[in-house]
Protein backbone atom coordinates (compact mmCIF):
# COMPACT_ATOMS: atom_id res chain seq x y z
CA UNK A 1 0.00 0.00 0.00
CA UNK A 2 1.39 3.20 -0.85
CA UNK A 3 2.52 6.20 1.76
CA UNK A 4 -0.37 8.14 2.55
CA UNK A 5 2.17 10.58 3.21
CA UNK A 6 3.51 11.04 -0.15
CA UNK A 7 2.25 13.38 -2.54
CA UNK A 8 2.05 12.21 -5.80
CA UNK A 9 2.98 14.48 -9.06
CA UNK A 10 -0.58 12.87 -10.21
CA UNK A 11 -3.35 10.83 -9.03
CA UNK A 12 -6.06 8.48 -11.65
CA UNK A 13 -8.75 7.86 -10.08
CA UNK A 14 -10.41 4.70 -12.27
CA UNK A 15 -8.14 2.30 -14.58
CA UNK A 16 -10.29 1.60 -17.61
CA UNK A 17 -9.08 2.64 -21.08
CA UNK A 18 -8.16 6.30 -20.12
CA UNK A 19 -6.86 6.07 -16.80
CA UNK A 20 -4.44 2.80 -17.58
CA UNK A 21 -3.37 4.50 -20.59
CA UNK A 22 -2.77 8.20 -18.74
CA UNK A 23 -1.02 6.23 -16.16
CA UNK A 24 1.30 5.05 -18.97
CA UNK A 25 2.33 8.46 -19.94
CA UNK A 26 3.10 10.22 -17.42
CA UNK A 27 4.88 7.38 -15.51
CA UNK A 28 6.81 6.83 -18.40
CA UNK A 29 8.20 10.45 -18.24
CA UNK A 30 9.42 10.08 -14.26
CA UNK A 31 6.75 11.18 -12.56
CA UNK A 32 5.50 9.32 -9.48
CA UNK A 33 2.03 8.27 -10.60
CA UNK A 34 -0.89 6.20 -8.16
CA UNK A 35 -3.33 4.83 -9.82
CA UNK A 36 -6.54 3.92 -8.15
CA UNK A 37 -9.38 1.68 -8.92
CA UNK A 38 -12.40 0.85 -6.67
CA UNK A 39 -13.38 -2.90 -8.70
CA UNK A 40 -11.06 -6.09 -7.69
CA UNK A 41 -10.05 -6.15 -11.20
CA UNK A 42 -8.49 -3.17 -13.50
CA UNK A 43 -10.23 -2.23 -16.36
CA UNK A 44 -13.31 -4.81 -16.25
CA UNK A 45 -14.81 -2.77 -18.83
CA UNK A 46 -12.65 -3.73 -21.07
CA UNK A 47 -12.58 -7.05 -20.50
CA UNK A 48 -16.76 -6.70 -21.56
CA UNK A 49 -16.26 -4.94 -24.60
CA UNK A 50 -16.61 -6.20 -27.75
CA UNK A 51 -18.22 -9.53 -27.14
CA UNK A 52 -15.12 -10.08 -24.55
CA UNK A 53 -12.81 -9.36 -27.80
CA UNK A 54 -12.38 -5.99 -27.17
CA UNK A 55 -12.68 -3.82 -30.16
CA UNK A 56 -9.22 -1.58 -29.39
CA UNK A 57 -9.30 1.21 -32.39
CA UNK A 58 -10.43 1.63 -36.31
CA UNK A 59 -8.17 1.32 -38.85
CA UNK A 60 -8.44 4.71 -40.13
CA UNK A 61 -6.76 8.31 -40.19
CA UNK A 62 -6.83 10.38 -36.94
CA UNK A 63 -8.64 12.90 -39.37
CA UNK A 64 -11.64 10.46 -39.82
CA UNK A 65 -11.85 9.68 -36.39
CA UNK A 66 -12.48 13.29 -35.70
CA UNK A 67 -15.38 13.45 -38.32
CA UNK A 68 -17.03 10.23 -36.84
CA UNK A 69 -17.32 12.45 -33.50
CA UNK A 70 -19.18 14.78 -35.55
CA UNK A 71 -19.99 18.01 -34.00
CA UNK A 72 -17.74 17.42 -30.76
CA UNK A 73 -14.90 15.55 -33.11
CA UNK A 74 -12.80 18.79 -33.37
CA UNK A 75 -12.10 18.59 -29.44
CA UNK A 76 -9.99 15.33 -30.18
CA UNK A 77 -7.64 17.18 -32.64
CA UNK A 78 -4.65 17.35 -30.10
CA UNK A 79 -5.30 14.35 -28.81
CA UNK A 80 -5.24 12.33 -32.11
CA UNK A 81 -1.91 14.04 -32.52
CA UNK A 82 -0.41 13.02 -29.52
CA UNK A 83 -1.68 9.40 -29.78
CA UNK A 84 -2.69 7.92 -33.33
CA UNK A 85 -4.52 4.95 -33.81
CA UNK A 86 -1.43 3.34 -35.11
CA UNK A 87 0.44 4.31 -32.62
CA UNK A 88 -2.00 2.70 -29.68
CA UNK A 89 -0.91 -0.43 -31.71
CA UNK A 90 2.01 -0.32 -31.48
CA UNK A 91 2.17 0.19 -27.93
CA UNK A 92 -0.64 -2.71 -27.72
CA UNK A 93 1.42 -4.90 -29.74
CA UNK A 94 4.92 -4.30 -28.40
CA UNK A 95 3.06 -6.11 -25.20
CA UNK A 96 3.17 -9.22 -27.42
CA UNK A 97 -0.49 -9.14 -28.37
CA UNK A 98 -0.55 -9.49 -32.23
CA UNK A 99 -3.95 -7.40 -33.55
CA UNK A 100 -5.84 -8.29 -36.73
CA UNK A 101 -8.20 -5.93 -39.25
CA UNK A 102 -11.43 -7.38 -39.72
CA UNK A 103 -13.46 -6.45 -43.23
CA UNK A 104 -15.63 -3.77 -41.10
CA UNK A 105 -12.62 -1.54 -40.20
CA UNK A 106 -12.21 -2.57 -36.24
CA UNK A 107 -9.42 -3.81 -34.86
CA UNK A 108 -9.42 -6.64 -32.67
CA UNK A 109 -6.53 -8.63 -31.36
CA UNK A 110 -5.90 -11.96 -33.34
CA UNK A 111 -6.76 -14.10 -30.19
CA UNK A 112 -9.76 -12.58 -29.67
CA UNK A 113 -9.33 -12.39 -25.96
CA UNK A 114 -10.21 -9.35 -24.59
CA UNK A 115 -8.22 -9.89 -21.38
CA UNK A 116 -4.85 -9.89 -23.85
CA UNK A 117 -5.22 -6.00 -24.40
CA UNK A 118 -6.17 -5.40 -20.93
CA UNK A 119 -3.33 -7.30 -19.61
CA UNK A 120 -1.13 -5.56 -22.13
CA UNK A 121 -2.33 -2.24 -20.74
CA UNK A 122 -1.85 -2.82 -17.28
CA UNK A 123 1.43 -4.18 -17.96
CA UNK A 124 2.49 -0.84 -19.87
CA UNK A 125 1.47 1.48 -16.75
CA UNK A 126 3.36 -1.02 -13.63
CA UNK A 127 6.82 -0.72 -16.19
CA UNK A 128 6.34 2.26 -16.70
CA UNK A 129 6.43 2.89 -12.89
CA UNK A 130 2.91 3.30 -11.61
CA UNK A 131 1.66 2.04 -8.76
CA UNK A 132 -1.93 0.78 -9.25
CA UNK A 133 -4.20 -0.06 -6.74
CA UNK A 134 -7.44 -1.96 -7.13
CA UNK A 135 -10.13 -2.56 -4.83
CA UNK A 136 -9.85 0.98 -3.45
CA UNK A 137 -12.88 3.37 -3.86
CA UNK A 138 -12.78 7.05 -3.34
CA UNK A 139 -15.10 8.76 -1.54
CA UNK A 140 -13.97 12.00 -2.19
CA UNK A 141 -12.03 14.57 -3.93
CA UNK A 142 -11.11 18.11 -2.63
CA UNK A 143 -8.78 21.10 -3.37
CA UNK A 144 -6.21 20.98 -0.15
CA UNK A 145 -4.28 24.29 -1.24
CA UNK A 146 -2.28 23.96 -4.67
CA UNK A 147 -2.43 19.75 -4.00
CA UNK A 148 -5.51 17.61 -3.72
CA UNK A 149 -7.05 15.15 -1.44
CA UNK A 150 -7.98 12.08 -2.38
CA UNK A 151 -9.99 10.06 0.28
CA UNK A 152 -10.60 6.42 -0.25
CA UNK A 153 -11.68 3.80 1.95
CA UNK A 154 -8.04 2.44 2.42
CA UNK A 155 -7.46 5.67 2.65
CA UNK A 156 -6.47 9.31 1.68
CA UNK A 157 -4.09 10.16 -1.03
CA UNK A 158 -2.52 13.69 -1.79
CA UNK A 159 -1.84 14.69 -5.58
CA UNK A 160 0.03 17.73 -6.65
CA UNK A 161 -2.33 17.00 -9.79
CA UNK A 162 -5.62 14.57 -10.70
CA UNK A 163 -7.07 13.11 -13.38
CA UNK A 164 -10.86 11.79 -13.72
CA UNK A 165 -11.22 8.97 -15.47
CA UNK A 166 -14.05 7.46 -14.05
CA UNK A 167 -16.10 6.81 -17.21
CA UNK A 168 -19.79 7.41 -17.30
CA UNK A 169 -22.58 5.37 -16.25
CA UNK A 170 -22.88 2.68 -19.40
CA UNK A 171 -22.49 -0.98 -17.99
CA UNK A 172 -23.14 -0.04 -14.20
CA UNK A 173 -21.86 -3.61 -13.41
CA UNK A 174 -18.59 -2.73 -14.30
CA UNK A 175 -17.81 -0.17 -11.63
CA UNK A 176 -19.08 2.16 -13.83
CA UNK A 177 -21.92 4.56 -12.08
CA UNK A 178 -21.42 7.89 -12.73
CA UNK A 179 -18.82 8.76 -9.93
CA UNK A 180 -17.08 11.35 -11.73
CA UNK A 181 -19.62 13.68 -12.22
CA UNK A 182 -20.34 15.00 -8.67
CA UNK A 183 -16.72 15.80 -8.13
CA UNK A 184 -16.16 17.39 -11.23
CA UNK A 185 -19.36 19.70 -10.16
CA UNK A 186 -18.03 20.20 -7.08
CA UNK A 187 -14.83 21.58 -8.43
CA UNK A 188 -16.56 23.67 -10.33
CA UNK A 189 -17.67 22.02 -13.57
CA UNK A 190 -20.81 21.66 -15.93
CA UNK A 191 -21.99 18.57 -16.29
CA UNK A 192 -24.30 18.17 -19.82
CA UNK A 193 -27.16 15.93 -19.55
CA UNK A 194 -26.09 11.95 -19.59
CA UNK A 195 -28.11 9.55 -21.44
CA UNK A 196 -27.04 5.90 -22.44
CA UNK A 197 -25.43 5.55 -25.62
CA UNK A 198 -24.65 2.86 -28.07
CA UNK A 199 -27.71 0.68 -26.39
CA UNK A 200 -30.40 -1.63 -28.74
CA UNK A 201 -33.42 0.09 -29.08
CA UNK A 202 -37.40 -1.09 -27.97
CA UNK A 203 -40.41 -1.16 -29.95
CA UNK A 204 -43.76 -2.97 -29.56
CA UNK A 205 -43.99 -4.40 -32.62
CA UNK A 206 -44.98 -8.15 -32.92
CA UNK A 207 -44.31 -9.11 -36.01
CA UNK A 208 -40.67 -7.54 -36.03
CA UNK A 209 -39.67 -9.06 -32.02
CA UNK A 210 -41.25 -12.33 -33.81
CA UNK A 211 -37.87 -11.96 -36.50
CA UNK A 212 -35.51 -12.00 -33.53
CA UNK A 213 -31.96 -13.56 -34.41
CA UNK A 214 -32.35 -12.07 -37.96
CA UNK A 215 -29.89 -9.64 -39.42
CA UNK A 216 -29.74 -8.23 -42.47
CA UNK A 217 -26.43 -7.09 -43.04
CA UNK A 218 -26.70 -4.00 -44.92
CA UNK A 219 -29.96 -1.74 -44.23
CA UNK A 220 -30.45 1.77 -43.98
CA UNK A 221 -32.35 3.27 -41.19
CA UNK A 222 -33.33 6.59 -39.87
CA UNK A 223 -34.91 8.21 -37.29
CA UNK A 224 -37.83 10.05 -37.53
CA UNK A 225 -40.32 12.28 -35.36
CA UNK A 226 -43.60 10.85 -35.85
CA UNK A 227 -45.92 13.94 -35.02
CA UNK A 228 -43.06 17.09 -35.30
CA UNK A 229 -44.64 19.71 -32.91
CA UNK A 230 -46.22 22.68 -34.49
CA UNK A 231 -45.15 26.34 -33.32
CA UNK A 232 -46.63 29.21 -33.85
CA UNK A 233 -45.31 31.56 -36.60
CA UNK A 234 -42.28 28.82 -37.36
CA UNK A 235 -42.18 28.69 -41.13
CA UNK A 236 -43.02 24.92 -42.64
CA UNK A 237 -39.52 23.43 -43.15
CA UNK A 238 -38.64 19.94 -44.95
CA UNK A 239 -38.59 17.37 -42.63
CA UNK A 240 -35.30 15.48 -41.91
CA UNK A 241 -34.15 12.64 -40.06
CA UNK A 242 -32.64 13.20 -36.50
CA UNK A 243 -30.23 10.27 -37.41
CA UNK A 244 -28.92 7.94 -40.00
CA UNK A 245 -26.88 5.49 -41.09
CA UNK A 246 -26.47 2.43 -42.70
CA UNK A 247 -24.97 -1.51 -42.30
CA UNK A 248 -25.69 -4.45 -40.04
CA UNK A 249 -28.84 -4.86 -38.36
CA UNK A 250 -30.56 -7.34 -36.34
CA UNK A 251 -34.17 -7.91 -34.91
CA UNK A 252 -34.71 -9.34 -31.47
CA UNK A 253 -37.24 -10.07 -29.02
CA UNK A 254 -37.13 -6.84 -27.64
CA UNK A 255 -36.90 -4.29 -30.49
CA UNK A 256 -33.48 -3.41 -32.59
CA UNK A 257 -29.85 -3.87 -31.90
CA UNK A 258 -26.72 -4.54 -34.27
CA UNK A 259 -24.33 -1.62 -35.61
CA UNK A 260 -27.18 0.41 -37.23
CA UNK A 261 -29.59 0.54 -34.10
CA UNK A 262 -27.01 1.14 -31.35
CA UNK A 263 -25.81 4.31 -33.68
CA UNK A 264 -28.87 6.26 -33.64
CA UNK A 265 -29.32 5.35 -30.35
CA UNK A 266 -27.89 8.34 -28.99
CA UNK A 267 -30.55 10.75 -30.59
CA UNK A 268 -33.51 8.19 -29.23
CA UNK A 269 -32.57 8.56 -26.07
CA UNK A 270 -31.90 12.17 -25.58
CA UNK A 271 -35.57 12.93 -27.42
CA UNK A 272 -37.83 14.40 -25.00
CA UNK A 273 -40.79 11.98 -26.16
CA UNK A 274 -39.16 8.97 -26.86
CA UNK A 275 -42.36 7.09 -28.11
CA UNK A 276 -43.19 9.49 -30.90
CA UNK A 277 -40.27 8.41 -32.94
CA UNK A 278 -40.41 5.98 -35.88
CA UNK A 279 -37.83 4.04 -36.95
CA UNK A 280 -37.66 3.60 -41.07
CA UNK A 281 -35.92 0.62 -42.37
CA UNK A 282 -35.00 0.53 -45.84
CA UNK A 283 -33.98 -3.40 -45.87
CA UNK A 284 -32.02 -2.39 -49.92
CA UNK A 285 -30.20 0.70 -49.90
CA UNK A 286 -28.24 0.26 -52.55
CA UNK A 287 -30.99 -0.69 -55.06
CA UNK A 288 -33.58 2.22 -55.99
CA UNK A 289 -37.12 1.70 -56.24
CA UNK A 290 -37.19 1.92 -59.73
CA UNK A 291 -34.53 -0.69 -60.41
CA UNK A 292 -36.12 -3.12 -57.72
CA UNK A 293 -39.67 -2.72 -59.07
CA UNK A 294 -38.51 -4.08 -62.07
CA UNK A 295 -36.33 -6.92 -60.75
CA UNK A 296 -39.68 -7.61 -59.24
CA UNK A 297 -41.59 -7.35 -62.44
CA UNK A 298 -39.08 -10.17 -64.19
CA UNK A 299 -39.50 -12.20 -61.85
CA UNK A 300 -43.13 -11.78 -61.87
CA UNK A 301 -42.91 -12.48 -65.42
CA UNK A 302 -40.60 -15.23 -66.23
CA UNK A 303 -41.43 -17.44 -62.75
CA UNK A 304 -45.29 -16.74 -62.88
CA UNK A 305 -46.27 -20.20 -61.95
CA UNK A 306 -43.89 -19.85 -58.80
CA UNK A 307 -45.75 -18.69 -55.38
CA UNK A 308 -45.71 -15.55 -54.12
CA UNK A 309 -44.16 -17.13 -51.09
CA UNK A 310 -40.84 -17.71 -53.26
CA UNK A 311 -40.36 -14.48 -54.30
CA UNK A 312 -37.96 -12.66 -52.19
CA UNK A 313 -36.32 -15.90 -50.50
CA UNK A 314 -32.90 -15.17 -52.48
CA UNK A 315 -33.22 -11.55 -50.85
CA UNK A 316 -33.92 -12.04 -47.55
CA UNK A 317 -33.74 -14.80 -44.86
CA UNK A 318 -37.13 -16.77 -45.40
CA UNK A 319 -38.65 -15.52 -41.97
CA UNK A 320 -37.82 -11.90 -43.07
CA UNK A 321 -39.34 -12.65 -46.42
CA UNK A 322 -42.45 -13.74 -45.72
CA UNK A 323 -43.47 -10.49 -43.17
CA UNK A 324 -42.66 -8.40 -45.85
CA UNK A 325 -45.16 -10.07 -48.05
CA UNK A 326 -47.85 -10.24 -45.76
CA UNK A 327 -47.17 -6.51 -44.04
CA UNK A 328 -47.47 -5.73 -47.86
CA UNK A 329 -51.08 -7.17 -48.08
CA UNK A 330 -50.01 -9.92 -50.67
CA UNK A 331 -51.61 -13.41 -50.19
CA UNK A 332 -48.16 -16.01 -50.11
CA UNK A 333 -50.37 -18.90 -51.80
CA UNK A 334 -51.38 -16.67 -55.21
CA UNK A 335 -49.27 -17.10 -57.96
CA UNK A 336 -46.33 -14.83 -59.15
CA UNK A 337 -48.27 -13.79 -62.33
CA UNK A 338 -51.54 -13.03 -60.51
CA UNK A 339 -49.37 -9.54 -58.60
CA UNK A 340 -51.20 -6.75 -59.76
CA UNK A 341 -48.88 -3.43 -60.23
CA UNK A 342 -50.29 -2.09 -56.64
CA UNK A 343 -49.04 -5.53 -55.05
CA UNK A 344 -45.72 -5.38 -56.39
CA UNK A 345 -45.39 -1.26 -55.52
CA UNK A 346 -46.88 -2.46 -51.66
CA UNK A 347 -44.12 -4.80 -51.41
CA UNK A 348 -41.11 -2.22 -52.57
CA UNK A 349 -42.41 0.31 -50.49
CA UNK A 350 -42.02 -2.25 -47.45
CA UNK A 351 -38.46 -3.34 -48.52
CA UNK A 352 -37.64 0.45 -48.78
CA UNK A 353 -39.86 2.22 -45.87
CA UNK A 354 -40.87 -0.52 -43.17
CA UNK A 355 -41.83 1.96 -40.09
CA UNK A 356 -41.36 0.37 -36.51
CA UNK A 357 -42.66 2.70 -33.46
CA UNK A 358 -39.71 2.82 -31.15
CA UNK A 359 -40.07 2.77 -27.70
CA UNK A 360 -37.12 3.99 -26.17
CA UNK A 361 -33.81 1.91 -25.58
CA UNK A 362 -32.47 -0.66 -23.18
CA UNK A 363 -30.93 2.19 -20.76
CA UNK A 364 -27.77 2.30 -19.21
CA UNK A 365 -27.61 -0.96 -18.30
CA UNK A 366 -27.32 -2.32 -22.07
CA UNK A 367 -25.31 1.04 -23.18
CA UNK A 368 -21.76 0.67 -24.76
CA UNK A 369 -20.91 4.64 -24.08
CA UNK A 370 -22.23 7.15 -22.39
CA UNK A 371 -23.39 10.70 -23.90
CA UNK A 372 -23.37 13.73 -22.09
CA UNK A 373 -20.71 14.74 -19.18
CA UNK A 374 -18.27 16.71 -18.49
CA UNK A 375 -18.63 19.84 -20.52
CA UNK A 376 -15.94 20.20 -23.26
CA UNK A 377 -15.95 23.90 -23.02
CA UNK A 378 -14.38 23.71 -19.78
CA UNK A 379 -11.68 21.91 -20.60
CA UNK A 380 -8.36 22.53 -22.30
CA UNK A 381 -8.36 20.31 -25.63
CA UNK A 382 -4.58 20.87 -26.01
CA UNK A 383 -3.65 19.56 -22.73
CA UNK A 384 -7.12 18.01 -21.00
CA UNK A 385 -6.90 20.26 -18.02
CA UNK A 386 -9.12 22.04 -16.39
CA UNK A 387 -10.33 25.77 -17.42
CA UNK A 388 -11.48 26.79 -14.01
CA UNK A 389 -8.87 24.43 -11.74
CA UNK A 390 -5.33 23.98 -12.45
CA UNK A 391 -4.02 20.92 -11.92
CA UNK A 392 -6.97 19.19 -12.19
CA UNK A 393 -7.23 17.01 -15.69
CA UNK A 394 -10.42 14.73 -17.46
CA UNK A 395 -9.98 11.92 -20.18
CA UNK A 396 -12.41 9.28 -21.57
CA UNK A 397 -15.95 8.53 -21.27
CA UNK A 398 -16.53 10.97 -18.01
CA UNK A 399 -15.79 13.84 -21.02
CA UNK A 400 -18.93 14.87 -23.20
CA UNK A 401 -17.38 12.72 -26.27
CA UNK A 402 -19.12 9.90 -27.39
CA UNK A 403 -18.82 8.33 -30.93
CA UNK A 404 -20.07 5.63 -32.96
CA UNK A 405 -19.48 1.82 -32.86
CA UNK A 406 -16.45 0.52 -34.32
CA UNK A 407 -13.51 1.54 -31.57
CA UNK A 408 -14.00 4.95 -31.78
CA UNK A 409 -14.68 5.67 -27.99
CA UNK A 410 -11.38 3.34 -27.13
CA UNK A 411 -9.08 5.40 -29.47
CA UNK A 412 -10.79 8.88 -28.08
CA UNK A 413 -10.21 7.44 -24.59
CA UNK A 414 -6.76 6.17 -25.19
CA UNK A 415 -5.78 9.16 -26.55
CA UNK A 416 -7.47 11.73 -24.10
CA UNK A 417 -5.90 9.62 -21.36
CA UNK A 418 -2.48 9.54 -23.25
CA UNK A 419 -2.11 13.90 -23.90
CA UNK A 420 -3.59 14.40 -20.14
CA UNK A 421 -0.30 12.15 -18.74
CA UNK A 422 2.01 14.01 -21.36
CA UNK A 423 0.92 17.21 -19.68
CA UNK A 424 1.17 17.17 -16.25
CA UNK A 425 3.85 18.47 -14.21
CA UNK A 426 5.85 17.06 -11.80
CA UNK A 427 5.18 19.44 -7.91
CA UNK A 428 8.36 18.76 -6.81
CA UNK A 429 7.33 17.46 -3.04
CA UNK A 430 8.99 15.14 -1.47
């Protein structure tokens, strides 16, 4: 156990992503470093993530992970800089853990063992010279005159600086319940509004939870306000999605999950009136109407003994295929060349524009990431400090940066973690 005497040039409080990676940093440049963690084992979210594979980074340019932030993406800019995605590689694999590029982009390591990276990581801080403590909780945080306090309950600790990197409240079973928050209001912080992120979305719809275990792997779906609110004087503009995007999607029992649903996720949940959004499907998005009304008109024509049944089984998973046929109105016994022109437009327009109701998402407790936090205006982007208390630093989830799926919100907290231990300095105390 360390001196509770000592004051160290920084203290972590929580060794996910961020912290172990922050730890790594500034350790590595001589500073005396304690790392603290209130769960028996270090970064346990980790060890969740990716189907317990642990989806470390994209394989892309820092420049694209920026734009996949979207509005809040410039804020990683200096981050990025100080720690590429290639570079967390590197690091990852210098450990001994060989990584691998799958077709989507994300990079997983080749044993697809999710405790490899987090053993790397931990590894990385300790040699670096770190001391990291687990099963030690803080209570509380405080300003003791230019150092501060740290109390725990094996405990209290003294930084000459401290970083958060708590996370946010996504996956509550992994330690991770929103500590962060109350201390960074206490020290004088804005905290904007949290809401899970990166979590499958609900709906009511029988016929859909009745398709669960079916994905389609490409499908384009957006989000839509069923009944937009009318104001007074507003001038009538052209409706638009509150979110899109396209690729893997999957029905289950519950509602929607897969890449597609947990990426629009973020705008369902922070909607005031969760229930009057509609989720549109288009289960083709890279065939136009046009072009798959007359795929469908062939087919009518040159297989018009076939059943209707048959007619989109080399399209869709059989299951799949036959509620589109009968949410389109079109008897699965008739015969091919019996579709009027109606039927076959009904069935497009439910392979381009199936609606689902939504009905909110699975919460926090199904939630990759969570959005909202920390407010980014209040801290230092170049060096992750604080704008209203020196000495004090933020990195990872506990920021208000959350991005899509695909190891975007690793990379952002690997980096944030990394630039916060580049820049801060040592207090000199014994």
């Amino acid at each position: 156990m360390p001196d509770s005497q000592t004051t160290y040039d920084l203290v972590i409080v929580g060794a996910g992503a961020a912290g172990l990676m922050a730890a790594t940093s500034a350790a590595s440049r001589g500073l005396s470093v304690l790392l603290l963690e209130k769960n028996k084992k270090l970064g346990v979210k980790i060890l969740m993530s990716g189907g317990t594979r642990c989806n470390i980074t994209h394989n892309c340019s820092a420049r694209e992970i920026v734009r996949r932030f979207g509005k809040r993406g410039n804020f990683l800019h200096s981050a990025l800089h100080a720690l590429p995605p290639e570079t967390v590689i590197e690091k990852i694999e210098a450990q001994g853990v060989a990584t691998k590029i799958e077709h989507t982009g994300k990079i997983f390591p080749v044993s697809d063992r999710a405790i490899d990276v987090r053993d790397a990581l931990v590894s990385m801080a300790r040699d670096a010279g770190a001391e990291v403590i687990s099963n030690c909780a803080v209570t509380s945080v405080d300003r003791d005159g230019n150092d501060f306090s740290v109390a725990t309950d094996a405990g209290q600790f003294r930084g000459g600086n401290l970083l958060i990197t708590t996370g946010g409240k996504s996956y509550p079973g992994c330690g991770t319940t929103g500590d962060g928050y109350p201390w960074a209001k206490q020290l004088g912080h804005t905290i904007t509004r949290t809401v899970p992120a990166l979590v499958p979305l609900l709906n009511n719809c029988t016929w859909a939870n009745d398709l669960k275990g079916i994905t389609v792997e490409n499908a384009g779906i957006e989000v839509w306000q069923s009944t937009p609110p009318k104001i007074a004087n507003q001038k009538t503009k052209k409706n638009k999605p509150l979110a899109k995007t396209a690729g893997s999607f999957l029905f289950t029992h519950f509602g929607f999950s897969g890449p597609t649903a947990l990426d629009v996720s973020r705008e369902v949940a922070l909607h005031p009136n969760r229930k009057s959004l509609t989720l549109k499907v288009d289960f083709l998005p890279d065939t136009k109407p046009d072009r798959l009304f007359d795929g469908l008109e062939r087919k009518r024509k040159t297989d018009g003994k076939q059943i209707t049944g048959n007619l989109l089984n080399e399209m869709f998973p059989k299951r799949l295929a036959d509620s589109i046929l009968i949410e389109s109105g079109v008897a699965s016994d008739a015969k091919n060349a019996e579709l009027s022109k109606s039927s076959l437009m009904a069935i497009c327009h439910q392979i381009k524009q199936t609606e689902f109701a939504l009905n909110g998402t699975l919460g926090f407790e199904k939630a990759e990431v969570t959005a909202g936090g920390v407010n980014l205006d209040e801290v230092d982007s170049s060096t992750m400090q604080s704008k209203h208390v020196p000495g004090l630093y933020f990195a990872g989830e506990v920021l208000d940066l959350d991005g899509p799926i695909g190891g975007f919100n690793f990379q952002s907290a690997f980096s944030t973690g990394w630039l916060a231990g580049q820049s801060v300095k040592t207090v000199g105390h014994p």
